[in-house]
N, C-alpha and C. Protein backbone atom coordinates (compact mmCIF):
# COMPACT_ATOMS: atom_id res chain seq x y z
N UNK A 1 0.84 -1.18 0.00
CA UNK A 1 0.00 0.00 0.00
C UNK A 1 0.89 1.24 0.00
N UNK A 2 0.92 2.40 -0.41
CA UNK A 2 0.97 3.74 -1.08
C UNK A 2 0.91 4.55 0.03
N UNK A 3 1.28 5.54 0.61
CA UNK A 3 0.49 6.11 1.43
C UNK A 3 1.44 7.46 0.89
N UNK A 4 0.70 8.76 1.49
CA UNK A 4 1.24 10.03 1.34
C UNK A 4 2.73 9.72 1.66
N UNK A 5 3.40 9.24 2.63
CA UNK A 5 4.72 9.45 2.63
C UNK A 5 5.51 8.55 2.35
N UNK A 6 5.35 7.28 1.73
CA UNK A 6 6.17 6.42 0.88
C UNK A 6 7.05 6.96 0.31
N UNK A 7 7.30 8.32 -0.38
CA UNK A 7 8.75 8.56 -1.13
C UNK A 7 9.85 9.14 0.16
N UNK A 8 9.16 9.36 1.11
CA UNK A 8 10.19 9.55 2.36
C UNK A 8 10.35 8.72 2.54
N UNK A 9 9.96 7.49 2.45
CA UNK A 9 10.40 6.33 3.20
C UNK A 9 11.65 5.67 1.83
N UNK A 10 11.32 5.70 0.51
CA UNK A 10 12.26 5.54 0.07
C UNK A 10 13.67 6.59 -0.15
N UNK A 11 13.16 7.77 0.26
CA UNK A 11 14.48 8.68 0.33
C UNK A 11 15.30 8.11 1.40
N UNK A 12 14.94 7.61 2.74
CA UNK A 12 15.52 7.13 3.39
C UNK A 12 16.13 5.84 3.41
N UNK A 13 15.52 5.12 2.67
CA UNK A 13 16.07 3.54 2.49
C UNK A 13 17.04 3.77 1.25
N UNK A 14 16.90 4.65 0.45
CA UNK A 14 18.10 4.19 -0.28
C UNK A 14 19.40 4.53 -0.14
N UNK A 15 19.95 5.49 0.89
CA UNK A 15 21.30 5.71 1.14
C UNK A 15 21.56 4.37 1.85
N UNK A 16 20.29 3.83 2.49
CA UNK A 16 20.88 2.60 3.29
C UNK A 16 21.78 1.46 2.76
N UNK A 17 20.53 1.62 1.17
CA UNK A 17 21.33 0.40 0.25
C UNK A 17 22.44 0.66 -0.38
N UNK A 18 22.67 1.67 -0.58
CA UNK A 18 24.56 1.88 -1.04
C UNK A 18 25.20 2.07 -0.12
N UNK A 19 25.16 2.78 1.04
CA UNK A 19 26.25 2.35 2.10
C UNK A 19 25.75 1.42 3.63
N UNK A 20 25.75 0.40 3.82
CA UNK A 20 24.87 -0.57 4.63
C UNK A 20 25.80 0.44 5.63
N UNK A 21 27.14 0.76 6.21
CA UNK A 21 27.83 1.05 7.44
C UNK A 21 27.10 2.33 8.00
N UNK A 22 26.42 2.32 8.83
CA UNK A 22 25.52 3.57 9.53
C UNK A 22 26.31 4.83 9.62
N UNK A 23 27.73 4.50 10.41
CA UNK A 23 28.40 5.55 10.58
C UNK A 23 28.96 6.31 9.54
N UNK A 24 29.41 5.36 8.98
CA UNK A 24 30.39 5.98 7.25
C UNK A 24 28.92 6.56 6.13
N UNK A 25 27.71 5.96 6.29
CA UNK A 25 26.42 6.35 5.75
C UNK A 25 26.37 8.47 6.31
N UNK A 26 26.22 8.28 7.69
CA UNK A 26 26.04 9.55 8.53
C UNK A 26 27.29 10.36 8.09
N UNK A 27 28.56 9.95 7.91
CA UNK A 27 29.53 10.95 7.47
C UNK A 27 29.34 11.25 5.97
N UNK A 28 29.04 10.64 5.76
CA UNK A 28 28.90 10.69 3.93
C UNK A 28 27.47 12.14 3.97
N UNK A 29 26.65 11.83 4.07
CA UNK A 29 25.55 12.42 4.12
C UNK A 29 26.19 14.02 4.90
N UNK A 30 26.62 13.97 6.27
CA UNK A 30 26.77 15.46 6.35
C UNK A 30 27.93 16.13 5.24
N UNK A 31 29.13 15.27 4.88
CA UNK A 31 29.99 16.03 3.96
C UNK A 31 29.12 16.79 2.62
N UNK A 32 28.21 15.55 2.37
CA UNK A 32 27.51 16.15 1.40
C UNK A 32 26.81 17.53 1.83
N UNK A 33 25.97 17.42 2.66
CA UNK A 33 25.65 18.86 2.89
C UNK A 33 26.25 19.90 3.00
N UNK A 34 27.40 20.02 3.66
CA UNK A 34 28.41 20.75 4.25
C UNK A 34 28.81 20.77 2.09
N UNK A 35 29.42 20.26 1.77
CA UNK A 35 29.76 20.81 0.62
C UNK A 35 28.94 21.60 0.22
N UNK A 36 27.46 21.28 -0.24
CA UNK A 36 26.51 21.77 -0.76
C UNK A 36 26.12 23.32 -0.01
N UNK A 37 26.56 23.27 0.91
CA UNK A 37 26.46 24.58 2.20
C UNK A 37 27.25 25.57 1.51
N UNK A 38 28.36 24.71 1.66
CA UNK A 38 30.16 25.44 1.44
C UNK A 38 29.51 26.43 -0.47
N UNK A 39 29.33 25.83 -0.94
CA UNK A 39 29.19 26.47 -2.65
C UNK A 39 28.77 27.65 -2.50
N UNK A 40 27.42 27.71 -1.43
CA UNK A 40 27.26 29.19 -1.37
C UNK A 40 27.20 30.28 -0.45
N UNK A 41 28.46 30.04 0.17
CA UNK A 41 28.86 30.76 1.66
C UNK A 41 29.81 31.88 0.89
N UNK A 42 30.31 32.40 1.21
CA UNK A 42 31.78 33.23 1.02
C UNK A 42 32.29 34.19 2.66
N UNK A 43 33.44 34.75 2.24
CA UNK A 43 33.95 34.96 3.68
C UNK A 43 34.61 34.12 4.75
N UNK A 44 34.26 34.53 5.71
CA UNK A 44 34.60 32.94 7.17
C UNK A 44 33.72 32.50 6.79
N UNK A 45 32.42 32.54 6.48
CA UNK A 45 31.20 31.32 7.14
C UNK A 45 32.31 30.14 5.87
N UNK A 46 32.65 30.83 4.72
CA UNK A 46 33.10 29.43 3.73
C UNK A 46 34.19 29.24 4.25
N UNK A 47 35.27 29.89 4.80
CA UNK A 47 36.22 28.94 5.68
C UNK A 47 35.93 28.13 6.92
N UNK A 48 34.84 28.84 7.91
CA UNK A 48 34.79 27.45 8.71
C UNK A 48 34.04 26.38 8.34
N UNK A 49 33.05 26.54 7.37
CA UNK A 49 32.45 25.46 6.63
C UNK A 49 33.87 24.53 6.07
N UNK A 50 34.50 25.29 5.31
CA UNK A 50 35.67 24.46 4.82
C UNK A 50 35.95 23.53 5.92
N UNK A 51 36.69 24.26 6.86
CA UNK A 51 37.15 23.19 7.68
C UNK A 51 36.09 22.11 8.71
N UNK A 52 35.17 22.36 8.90
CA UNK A 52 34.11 21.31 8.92
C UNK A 52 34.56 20.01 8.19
N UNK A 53 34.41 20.61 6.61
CA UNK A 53 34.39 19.42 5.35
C UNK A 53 35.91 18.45 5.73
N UNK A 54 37.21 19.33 5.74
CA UNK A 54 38.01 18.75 5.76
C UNK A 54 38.06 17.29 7.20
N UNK A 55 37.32 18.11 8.04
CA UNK A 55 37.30 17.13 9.61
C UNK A 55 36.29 15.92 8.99
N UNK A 56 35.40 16.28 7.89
CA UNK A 56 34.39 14.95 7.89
C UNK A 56 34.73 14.26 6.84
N UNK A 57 35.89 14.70 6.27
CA UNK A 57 37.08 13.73 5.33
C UNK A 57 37.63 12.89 6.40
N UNK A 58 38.35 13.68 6.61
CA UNK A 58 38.92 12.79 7.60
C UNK A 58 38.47 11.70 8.45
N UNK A 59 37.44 11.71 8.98
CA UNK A 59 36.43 11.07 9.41
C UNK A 59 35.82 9.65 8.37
N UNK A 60 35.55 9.86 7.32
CA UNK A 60 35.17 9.24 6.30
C UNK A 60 36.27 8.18 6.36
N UNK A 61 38.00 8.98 5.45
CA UNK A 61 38.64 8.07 5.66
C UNK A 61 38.95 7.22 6.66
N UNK A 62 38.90 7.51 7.83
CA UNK A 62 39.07 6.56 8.92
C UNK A 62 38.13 5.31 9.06
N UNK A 63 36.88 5.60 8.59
CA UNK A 63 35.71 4.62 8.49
C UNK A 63 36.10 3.62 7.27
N UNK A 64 36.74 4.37 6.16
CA UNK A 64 36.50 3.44 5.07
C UNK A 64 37.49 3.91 4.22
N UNK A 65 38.94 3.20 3.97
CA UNK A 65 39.78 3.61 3.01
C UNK A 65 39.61 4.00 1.76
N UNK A 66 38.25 3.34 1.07
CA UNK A 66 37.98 3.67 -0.53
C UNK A 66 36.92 4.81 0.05
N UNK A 67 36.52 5.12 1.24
CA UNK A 67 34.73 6.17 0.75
C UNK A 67 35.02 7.01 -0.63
N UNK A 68 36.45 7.70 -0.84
CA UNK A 68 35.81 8.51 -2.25
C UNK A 68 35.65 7.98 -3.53
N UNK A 69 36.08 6.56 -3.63
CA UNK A 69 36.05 5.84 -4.54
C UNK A 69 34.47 5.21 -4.79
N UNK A 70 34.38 4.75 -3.67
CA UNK A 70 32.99 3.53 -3.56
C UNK A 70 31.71 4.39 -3.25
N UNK A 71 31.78 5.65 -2.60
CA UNK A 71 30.87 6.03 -1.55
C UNK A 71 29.86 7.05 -2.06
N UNK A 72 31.10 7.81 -2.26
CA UNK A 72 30.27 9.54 -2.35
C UNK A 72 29.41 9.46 -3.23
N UNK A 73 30.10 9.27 -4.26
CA UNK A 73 28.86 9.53 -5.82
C UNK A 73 27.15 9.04 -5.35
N UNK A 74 27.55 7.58 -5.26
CA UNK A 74 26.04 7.17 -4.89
C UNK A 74 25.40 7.34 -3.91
N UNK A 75 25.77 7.81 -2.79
CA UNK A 75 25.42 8.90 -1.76
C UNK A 75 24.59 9.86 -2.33
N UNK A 76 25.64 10.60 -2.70
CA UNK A 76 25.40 11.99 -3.18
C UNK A 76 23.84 12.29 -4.30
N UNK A 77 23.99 10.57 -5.29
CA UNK A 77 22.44 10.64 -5.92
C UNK A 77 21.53 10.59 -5.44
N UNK A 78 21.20 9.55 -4.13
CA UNK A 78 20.44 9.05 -3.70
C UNK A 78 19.87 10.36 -3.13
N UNK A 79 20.54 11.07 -2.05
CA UNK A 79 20.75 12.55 -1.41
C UNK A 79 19.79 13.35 -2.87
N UNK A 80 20.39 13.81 -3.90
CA UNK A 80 20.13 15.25 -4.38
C UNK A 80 18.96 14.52 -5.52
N UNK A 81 18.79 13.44 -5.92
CA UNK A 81 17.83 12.65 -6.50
C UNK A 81 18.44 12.94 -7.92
N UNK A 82 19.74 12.66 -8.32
CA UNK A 82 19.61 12.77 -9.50
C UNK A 82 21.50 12.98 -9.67
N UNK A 83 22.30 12.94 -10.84
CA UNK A 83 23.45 13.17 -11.08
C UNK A 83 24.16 14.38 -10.86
């Protein structure tokens, strides 16, 4: 059955299915934002945004040696609905 909020429920299930790891899922998802933030900041707010991004790199890599290889992209579709 259909209901009004079924496409929330698949917005949410599908980051699940490309990254099953919750945590490396949750870092993936804020970098993405935080980038998407970062594009249209300027000033400090885009440098401390910057360095945000760089800490949730870092973070990423620690979770998962390939995330920019394996991760982001299909993250990032699932996230913005589209390429």
């Amino acid at each position: 059955m259909s209901g009004p909020l079924s496409h929330l429920d698949r917005i949410h299930e599908q980051p699940t299915e490309v990254v099953a790891e919750p945590l490396l899922r949750e870092s993936l998802t804020r970098l993405w934002f935080l980038n998407d933030a970062m594009r249209q900041m300027q000033g400090e707010a885009h440098i401390h945004v910057r360095h945000l991004v760089v800490m949730e790199q870092v973070l990423c890599q620690r979770l998962c040696a390939q995330w920019q290889s394996a991760s982001v992209r299909p993250v990032a579709v699932c996230l913005c609905g589209g390429g």
